[in-house]
N, C-alpha and C. Protein backbone atom coordinates (compact mmCIF):
# COMPACT_ATOMS: atom_id res chain seq x y z
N UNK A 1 136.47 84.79 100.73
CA UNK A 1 135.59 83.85 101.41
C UNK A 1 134.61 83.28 100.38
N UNK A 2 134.60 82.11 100.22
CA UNK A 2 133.44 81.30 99.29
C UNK A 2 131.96 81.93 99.58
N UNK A 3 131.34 82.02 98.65
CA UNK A 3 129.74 82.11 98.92
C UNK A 3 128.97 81.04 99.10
N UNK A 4 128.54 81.31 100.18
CA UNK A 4 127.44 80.08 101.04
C UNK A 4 126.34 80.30 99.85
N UNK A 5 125.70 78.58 99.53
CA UNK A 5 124.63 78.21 99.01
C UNK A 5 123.82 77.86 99.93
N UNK A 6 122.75 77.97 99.85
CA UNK A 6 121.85 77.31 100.25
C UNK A 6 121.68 75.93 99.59
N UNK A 7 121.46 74.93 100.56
CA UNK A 7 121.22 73.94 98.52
C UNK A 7 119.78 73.17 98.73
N UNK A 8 119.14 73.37 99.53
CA UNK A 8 117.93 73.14 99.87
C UNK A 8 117.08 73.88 98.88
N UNK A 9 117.49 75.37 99.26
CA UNK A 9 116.94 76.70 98.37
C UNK A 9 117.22 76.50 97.01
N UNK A 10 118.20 75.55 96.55
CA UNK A 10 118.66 74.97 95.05
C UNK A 10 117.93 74.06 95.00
N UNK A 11 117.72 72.94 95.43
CA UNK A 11 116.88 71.68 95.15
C UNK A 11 115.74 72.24 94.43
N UNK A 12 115.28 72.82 95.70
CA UNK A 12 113.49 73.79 95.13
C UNK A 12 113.59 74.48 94.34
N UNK A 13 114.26 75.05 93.70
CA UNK A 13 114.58 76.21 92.30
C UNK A 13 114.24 75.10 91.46
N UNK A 14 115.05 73.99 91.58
CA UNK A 14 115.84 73.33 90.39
C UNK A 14 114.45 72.35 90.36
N UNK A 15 113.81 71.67 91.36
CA UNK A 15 111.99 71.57 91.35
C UNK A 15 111.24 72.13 90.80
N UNK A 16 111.02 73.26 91.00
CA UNK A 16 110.60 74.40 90.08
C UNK A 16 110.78 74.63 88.66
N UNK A 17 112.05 74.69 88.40
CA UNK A 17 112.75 74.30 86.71
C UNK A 17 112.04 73.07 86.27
N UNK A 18 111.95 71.95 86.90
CA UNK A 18 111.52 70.81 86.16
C UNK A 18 109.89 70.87 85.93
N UNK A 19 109.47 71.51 87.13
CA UNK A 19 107.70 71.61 86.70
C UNK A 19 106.97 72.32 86.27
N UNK A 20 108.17 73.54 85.71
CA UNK A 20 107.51 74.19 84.28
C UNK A 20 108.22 73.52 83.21
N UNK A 21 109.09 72.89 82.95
CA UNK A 21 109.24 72.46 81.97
C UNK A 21 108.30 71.36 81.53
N UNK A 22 108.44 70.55 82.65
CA UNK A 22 107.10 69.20 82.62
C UNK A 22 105.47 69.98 82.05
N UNK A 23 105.67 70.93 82.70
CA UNK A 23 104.32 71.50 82.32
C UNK A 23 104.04 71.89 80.66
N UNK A 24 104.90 72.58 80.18
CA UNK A 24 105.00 72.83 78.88
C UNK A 24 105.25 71.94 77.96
N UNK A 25 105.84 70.89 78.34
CA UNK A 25 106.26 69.63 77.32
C UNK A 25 106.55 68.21 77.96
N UNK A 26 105.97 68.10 78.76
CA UNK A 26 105.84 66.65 79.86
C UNK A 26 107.64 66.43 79.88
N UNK A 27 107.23 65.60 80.43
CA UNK A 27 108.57 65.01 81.26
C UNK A 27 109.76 64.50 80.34
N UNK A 28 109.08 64.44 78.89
CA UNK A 28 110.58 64.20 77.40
C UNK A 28 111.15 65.58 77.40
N UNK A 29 110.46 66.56 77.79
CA UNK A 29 111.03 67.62 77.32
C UNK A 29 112.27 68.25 78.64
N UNK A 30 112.36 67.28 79.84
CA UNK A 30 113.00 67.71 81.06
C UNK A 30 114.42 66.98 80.79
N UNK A 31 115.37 68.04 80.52
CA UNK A 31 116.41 67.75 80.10
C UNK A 31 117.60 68.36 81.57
N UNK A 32 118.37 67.78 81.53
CA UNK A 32 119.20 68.57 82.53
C UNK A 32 119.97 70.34 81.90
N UNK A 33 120.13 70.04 80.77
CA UNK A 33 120.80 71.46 80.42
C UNK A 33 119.59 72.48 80.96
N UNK A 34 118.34 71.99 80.05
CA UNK A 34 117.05 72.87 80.02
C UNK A 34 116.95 73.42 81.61
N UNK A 35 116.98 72.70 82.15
CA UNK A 35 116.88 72.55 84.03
C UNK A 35 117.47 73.74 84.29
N UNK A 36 118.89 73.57 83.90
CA UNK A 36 120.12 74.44 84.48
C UNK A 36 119.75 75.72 84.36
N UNK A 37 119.56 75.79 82.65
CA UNK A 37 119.63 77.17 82.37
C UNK A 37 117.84 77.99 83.00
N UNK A 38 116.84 77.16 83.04
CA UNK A 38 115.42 77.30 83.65
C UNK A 38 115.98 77.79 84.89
N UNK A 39 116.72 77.07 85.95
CA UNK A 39 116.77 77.35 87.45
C UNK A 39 117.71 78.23 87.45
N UNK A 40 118.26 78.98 86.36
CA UNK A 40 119.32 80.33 85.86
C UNK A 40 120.59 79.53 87.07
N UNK A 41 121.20 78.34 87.14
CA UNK A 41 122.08 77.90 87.64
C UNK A 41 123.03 76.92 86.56
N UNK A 42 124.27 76.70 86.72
CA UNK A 42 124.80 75.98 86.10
C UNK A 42 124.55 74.12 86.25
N UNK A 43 125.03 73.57 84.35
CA UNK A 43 125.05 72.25 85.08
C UNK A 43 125.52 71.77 86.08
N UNK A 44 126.36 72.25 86.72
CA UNK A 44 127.58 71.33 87.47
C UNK A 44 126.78 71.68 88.95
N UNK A 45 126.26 73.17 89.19
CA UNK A 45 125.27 72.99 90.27
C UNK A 45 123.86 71.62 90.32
N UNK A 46 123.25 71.78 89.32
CA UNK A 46 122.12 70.66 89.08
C UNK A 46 122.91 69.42 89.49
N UNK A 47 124.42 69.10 88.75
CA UNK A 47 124.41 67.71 89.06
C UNK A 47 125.25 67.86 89.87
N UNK A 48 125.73 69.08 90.91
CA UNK A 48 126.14 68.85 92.58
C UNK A 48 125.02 68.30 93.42
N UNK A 49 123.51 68.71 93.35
CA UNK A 49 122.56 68.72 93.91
C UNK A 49 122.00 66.95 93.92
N UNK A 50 121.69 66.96 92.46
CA UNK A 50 121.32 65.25 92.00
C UNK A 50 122.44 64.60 91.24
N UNK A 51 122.43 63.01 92.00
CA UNK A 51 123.64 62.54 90.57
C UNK A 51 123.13 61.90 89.87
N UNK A 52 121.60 61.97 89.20
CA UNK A 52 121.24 61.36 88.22
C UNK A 52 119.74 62.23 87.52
N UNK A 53 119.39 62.18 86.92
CA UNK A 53 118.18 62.76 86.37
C UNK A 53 117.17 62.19 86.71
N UNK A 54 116.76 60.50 87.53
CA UNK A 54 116.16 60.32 87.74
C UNK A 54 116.08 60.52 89.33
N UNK A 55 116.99 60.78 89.99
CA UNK A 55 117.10 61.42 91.18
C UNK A 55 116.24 62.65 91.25
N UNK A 56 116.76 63.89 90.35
CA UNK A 56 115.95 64.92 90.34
C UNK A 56 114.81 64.90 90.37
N UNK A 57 113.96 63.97 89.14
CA UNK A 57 112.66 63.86 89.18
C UNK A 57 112.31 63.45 90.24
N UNK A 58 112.58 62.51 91.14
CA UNK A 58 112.13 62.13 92.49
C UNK A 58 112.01 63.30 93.25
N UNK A 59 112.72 63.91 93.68
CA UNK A 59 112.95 64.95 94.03
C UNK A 59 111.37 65.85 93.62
N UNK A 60 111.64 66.15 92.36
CA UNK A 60 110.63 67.27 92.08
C UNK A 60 109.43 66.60 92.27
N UNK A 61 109.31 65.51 92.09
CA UNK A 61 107.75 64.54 92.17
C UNK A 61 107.54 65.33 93.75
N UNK A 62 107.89 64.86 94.69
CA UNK A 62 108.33 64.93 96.17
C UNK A 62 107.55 66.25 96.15
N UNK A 63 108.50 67.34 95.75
CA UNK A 63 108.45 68.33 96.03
C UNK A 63 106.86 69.11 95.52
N UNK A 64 106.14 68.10 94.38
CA UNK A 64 105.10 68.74 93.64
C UNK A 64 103.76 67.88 95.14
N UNK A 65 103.89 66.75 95.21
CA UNK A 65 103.13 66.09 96.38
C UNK A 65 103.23 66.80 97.68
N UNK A 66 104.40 67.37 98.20
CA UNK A 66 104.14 68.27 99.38
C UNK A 66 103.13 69.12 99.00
N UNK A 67 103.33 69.95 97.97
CA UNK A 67 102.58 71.38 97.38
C UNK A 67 100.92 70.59 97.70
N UNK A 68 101.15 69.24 97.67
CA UNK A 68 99.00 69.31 97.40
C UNK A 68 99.09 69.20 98.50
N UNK A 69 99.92 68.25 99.55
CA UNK A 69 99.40 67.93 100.81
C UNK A 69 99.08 68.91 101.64
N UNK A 70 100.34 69.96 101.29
CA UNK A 70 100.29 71.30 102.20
C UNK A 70 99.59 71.64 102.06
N UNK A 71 98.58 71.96 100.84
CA UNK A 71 97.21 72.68 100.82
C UNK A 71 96.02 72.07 101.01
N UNK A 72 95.97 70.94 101.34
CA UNK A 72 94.92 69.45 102.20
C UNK A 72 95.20 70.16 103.36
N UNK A 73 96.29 69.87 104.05
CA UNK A 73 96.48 70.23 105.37
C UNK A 73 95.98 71.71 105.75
N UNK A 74 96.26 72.88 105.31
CA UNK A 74 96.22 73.84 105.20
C UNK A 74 94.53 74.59 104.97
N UNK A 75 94.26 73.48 104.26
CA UNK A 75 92.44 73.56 104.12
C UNK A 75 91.64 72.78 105.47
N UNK A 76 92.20 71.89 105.79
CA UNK A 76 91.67 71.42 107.16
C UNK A 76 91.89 72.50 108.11
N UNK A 77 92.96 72.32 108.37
CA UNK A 77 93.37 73.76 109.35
C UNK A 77 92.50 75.13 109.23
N UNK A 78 91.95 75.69 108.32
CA UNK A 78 91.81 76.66 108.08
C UNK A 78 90.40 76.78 109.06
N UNK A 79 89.46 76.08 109.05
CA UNK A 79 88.18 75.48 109.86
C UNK A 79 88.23 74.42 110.78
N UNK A 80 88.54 74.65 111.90
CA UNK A 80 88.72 73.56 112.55
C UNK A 80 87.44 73.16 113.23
N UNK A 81 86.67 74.50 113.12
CA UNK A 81 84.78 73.50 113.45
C UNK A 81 84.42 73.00 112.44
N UNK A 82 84.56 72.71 111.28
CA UNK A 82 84.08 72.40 110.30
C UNK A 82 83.94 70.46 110.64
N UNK A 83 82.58 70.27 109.96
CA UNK A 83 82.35 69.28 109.95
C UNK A 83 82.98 67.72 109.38
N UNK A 84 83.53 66.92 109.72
CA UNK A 84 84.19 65.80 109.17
C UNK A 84 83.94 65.89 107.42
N UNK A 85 82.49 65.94 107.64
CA UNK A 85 81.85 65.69 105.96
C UNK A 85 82.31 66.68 105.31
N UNK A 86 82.60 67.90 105.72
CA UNK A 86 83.04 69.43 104.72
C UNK A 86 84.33 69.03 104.40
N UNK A 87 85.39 68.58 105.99
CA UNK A 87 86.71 68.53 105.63
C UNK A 87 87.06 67.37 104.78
N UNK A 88 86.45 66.08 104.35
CA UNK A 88 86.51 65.32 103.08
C UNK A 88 86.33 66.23 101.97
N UNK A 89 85.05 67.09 101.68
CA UNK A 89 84.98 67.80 100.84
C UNK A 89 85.93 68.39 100.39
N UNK A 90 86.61 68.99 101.24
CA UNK A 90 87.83 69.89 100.98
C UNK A 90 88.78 69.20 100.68
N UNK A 91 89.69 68.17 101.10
CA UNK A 91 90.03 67.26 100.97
C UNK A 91 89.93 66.75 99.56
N UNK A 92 89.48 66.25 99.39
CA UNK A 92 88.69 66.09 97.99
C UNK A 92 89.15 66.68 96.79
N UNK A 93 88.48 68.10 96.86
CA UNK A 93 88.66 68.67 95.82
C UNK A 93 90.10 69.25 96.20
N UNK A 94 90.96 69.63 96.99
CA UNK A 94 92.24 70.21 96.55
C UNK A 94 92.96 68.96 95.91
N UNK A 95 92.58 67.49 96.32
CA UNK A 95 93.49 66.72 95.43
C UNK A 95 93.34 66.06 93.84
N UNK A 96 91.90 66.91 93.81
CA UNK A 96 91.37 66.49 92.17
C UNK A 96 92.13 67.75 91.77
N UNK A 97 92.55 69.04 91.65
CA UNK A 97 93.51 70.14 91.32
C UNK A 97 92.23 70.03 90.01
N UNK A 98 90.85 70.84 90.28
CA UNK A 98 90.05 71.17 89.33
C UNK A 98 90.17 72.42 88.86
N UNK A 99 90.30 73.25 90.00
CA UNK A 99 90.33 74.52 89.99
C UNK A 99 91.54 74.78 89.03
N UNK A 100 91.45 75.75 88.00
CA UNK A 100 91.94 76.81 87.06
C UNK A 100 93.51 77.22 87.96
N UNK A 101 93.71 77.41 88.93
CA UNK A 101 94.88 77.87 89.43
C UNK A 101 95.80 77.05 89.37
N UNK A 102 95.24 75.49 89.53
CA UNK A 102 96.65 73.96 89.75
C UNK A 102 96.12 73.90 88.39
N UNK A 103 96.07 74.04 87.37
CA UNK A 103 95.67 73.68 86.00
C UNK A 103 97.04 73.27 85.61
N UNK A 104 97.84 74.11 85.86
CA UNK A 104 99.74 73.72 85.64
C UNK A 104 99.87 72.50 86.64
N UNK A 105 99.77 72.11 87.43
CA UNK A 105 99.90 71.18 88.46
C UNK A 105 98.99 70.32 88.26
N UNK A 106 98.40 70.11 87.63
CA UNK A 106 97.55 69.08 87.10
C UNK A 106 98.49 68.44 86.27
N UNK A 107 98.93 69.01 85.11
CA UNK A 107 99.55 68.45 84.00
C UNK A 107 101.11 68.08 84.45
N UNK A 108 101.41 68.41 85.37
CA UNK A 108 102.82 67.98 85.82
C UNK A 108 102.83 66.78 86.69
N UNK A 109 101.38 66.28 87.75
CA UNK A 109 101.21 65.26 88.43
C UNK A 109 101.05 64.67 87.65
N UNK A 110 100.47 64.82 85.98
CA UNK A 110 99.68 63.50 85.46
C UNK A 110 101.10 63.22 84.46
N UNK A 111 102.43 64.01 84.47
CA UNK A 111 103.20 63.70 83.59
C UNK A 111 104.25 62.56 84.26
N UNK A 112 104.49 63.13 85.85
CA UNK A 112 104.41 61.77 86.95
C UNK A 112 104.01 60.57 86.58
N UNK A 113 102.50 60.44 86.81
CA UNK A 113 101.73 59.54 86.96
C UNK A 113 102.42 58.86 86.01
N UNK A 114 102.50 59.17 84.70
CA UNK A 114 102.80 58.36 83.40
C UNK A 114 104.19 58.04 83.54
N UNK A 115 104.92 58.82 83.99
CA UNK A 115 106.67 58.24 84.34
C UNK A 115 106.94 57.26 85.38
N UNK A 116 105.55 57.06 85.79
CA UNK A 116 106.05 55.91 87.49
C UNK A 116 105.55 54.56 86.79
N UNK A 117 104.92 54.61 85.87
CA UNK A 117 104.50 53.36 85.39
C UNK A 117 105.84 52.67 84.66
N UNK A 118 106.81 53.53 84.66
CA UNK A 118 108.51 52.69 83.89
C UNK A 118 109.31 53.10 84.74
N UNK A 119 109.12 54.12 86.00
CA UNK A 119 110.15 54.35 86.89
C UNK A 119 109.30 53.55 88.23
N UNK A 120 110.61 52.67 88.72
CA UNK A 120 109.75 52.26 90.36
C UNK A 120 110.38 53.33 91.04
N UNK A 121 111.87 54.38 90.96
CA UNK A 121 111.52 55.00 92.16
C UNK A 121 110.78 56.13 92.51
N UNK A 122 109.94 56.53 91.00
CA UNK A 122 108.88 57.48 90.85
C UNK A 122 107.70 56.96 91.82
N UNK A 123 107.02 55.74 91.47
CA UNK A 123 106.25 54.70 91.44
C UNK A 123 106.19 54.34 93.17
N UNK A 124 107.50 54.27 93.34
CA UNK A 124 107.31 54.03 94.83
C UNK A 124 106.97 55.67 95.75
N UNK A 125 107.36 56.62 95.34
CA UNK A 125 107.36 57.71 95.97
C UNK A 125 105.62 58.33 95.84
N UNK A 126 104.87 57.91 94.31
CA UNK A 126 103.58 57.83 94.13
C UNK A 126 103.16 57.25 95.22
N UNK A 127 103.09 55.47 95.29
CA UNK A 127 102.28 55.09 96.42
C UNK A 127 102.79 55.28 97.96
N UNK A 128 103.83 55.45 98.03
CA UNK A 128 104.00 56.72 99.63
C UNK A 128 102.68 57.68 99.64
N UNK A 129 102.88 58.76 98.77
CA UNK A 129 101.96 59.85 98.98
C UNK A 129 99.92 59.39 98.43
N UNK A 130 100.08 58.91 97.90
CA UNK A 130 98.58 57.96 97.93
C UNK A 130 98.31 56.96 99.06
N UNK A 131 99.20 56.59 99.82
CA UNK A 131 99.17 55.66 101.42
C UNK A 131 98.91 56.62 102.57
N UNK A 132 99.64 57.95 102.21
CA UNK A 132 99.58 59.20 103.32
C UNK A 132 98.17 59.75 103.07
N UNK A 133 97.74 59.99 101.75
CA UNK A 133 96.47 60.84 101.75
C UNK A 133 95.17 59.73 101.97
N UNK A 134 95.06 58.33 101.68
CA UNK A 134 94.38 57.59 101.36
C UNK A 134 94.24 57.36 103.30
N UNK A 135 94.98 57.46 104.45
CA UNK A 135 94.89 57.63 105.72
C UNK A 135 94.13 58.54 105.89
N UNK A 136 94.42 59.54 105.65
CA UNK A 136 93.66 61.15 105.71
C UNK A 136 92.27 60.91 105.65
N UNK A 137 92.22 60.40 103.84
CA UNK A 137 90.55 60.51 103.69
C UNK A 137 89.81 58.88 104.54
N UNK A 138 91.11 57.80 104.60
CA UNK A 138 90.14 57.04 106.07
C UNK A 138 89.84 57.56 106.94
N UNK A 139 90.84 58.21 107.68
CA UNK A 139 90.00 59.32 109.00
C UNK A 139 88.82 60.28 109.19
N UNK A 140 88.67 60.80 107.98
CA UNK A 140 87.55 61.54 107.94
C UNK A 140 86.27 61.05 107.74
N UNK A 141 86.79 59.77 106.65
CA UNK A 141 85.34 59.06 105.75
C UNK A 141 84.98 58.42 107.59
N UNK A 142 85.73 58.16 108.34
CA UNK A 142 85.18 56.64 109.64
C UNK A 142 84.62 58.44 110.45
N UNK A 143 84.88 59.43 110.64
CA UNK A 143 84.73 60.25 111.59
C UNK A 143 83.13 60.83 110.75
N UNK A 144 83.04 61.15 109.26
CA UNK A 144 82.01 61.58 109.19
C UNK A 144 80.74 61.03 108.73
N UNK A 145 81.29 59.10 108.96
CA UNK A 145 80.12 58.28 107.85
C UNK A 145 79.56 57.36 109.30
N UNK A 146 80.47 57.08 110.33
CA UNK A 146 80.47 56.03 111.67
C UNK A 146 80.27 54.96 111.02
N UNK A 147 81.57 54.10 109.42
CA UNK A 147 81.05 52.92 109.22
C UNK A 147 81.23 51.97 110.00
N UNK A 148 80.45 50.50 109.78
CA UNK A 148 80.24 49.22 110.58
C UNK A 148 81.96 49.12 110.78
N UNK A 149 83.00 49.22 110.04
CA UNK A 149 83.99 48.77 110.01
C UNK A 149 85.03 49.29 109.33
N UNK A 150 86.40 49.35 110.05
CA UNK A 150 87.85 50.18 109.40
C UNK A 150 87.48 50.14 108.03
N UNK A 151 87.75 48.38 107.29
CA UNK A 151 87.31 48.07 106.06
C UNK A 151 86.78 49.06 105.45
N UNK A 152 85.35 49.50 105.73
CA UNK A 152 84.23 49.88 104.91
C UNK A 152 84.82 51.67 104.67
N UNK A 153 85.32 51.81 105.69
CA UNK A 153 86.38 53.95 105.74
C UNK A 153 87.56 53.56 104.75
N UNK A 154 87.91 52.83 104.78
CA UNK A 154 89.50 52.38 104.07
C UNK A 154 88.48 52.53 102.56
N UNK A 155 88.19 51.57 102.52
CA UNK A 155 87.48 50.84 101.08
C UNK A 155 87.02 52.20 100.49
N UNK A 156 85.92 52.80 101.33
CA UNK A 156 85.37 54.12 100.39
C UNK A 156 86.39 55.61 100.34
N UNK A 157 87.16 55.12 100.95
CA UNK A 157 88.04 56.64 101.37
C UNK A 157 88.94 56.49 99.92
N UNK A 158 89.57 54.62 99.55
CA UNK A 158 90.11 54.88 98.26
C UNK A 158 89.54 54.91 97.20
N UNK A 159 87.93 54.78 97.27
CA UNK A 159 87.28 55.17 95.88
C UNK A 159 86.94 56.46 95.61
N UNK A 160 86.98 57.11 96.89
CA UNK A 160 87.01 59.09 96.54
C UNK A 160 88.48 59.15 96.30
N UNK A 161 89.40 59.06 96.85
CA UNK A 161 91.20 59.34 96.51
C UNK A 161 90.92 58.84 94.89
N UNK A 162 90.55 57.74 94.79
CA UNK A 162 90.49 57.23 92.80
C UNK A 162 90.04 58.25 92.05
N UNK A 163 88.80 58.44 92.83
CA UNK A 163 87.86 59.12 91.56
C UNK A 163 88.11 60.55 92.06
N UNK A 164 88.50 61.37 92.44
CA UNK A 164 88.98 62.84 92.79
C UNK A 164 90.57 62.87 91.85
N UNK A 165 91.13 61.53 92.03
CA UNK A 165 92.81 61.78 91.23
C UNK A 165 92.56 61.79 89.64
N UNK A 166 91.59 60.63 89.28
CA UNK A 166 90.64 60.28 88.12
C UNK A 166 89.86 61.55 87.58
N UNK A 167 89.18 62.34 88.17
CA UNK A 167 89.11 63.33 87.59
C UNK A 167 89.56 64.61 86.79
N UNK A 168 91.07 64.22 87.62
CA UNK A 168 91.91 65.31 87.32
C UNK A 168 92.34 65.19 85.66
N UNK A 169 92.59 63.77 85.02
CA UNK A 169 92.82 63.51 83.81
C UNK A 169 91.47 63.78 82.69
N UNK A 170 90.42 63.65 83.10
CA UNK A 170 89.59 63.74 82.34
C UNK A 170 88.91 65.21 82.32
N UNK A 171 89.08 66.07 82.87
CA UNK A 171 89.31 67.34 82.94
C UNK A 171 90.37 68.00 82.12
N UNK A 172 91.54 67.74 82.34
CA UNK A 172 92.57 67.79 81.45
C UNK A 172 92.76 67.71 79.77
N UNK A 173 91.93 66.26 79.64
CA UNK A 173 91.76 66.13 77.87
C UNK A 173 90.40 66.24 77.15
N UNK A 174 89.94 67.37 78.00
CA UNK A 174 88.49 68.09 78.01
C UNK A 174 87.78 66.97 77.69
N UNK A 175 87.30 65.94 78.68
CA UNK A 175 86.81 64.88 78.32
C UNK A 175 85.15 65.72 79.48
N UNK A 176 85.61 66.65 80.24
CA UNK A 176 84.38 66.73 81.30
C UNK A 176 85.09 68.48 81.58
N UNK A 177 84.02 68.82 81.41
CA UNK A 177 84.30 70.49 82.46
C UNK A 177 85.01 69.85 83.82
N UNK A 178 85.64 71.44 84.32
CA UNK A 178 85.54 71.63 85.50
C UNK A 178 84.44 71.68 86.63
N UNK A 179 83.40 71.77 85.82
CA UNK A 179 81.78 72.32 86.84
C UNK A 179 81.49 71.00 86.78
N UNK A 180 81.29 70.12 85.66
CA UNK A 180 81.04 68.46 85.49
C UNK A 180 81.81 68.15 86.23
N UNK A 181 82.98 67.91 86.58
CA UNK A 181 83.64 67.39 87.27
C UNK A 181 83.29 67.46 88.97
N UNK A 182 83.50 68.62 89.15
CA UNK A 182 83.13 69.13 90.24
C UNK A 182 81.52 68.81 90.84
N UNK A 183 80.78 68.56 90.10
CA UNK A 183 79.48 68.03 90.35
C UNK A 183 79.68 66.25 90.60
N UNK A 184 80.18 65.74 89.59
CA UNK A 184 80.77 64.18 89.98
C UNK A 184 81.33 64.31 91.12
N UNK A 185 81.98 64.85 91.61
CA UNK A 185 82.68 64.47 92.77
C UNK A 185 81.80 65.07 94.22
N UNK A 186 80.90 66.21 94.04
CA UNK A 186 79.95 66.57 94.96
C UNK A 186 78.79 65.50 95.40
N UNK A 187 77.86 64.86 94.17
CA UNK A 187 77.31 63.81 93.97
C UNK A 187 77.63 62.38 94.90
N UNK A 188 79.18 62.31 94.68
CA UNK A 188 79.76 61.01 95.08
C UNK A 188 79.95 61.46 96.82
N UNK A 189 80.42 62.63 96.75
CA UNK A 189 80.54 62.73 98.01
C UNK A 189 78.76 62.88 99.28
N UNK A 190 78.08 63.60 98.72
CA UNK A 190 76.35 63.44 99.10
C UNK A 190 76.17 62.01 99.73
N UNK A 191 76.98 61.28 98.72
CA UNK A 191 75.94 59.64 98.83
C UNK A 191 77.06 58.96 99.97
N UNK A 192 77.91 59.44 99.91
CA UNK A 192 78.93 58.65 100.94
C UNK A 192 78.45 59.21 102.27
N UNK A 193 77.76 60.50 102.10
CA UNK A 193 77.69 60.74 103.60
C UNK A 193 76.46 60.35 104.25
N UNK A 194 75.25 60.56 103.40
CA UNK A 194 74.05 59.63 103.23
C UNK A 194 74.09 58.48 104.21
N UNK A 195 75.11 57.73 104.09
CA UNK A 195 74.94 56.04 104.22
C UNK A 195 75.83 56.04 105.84
C-alpha cells in the first residue's frame, strides 16, 4: 500500500525550509535543492508540491503573513474588554515584529518586501495582506478615535500600518533600538488617540 502524504503538512515544511534559509542568506540564497534537502524531502517532492520557484515563494510569503495575522488576531482575542485604543496598540506592535522573538521574521518579511518590488506575484500577495491588515487597523483607529470621517480612520490607520512596517527595517540595520523604536511607535500611537 503507498504511503499517504500529507501535502499540506509538505507545503508548510517546505515554507519553513525557505524561511530559514531566507533568514540566513535572503532570498539569493533560496535555492530549490537547498529547500529539499532543509525540508529533509526530496527534489521531486518540492517540485510535486510547486511547479516553479516562484510559486513556492508565494506560497511561503503566504504562509509567513498568516504567522503575523494569526498573532494580530490572536492578540485581539486574547482581551476582548480591552479597549479599541490598547487593541491598535497591540495590533501595532505584533506587525512592527520588534520584539527579539520575530527577529528571524523580521528579516524574512523584509527579504519579501525586496523580492515583490521585481516579482508582481509576490507584490500582489504583499498588497492583499497590507489591504487585510490596513481594514483591521481602520476598524479600530474609527472605533477608538470617533473620526469626522471613514477617510480620516483609513488615512491614519495607513500611516500606523507604514510606520509600524517602517520600523521593522530600521531596527533591523541598527539604525534605532528596539526600545527607540518601540517608543516611536507608542508616541505616534498617544497622539492618534488624543485627537
Amino acid at each position: 500500500m503507498p504511503k499517504q502524504v500529507d501535502h499540506e503538512a509538505r507545503r508548510r515544511a517546505i515554507a519553513e525550509a525557505v524561511c530559514r534559509l531566507a533568514d540566513e542568506s535572503g532570498l539569493e540564497g533560496v535555492t530549490l535543492r537547498d529547500v529539499a534537502a532543509r525540508a529533509q524531502v526530496s527534489m521531486g517532492a518540492v517540485q510535486r508540491c510547486f511547479r516553479t520557484k516562484e510559486e513556492m515563494l508565494v506560497f511561503a510569503l503566504g504562509y509567513v503573513g498568516e504567522r503575523v495575522a494569526d498573532r494580530v488576531r490572536a492578540r485581539l482575542l486574547r482581551s476582548p474588554a480591552q479597549s479599541a485604543g490598547t487593541a491598535l496598540g497591540h495590533a501595532a506592535t505584533e506587525v512592527s515584529l520588534l520584539r527579539q522573538e520575530h527577529r528571524a521574521e523580521a528579516r524574512v518579511w523584509l527579504a519579501f518586501l525586496a523580492q515583490a518590488a521585481v516579482s508582481e506575484p509576490l507584490a500582489v500577495l504583499l498588497r492583499a495582506n497590507y489591504a487585510a491588515l490596513e481594514d483591521v487597523f481602520t476598524g479600530l483607529v474609527a472605533e477608538a478615535t470617533a473620526p469626522t470621517a471613514d477617510a480620516d480612520a483609513r488615512r491614519a490607520a495607513r500611516t500606523l500600518l507604514a510606520l509600524a512596517d517602517g520600523l521593522t527595517g530600521h531596527v533591523l540595520v541598527g539604525h534605532l533600538t528596539p526600545e527607540a523604536a518601540h517608543e516611536l511607535l507608542d508616541s505616534h500611537l498617544a497622539a492618534l488617540l488624543r485627537t
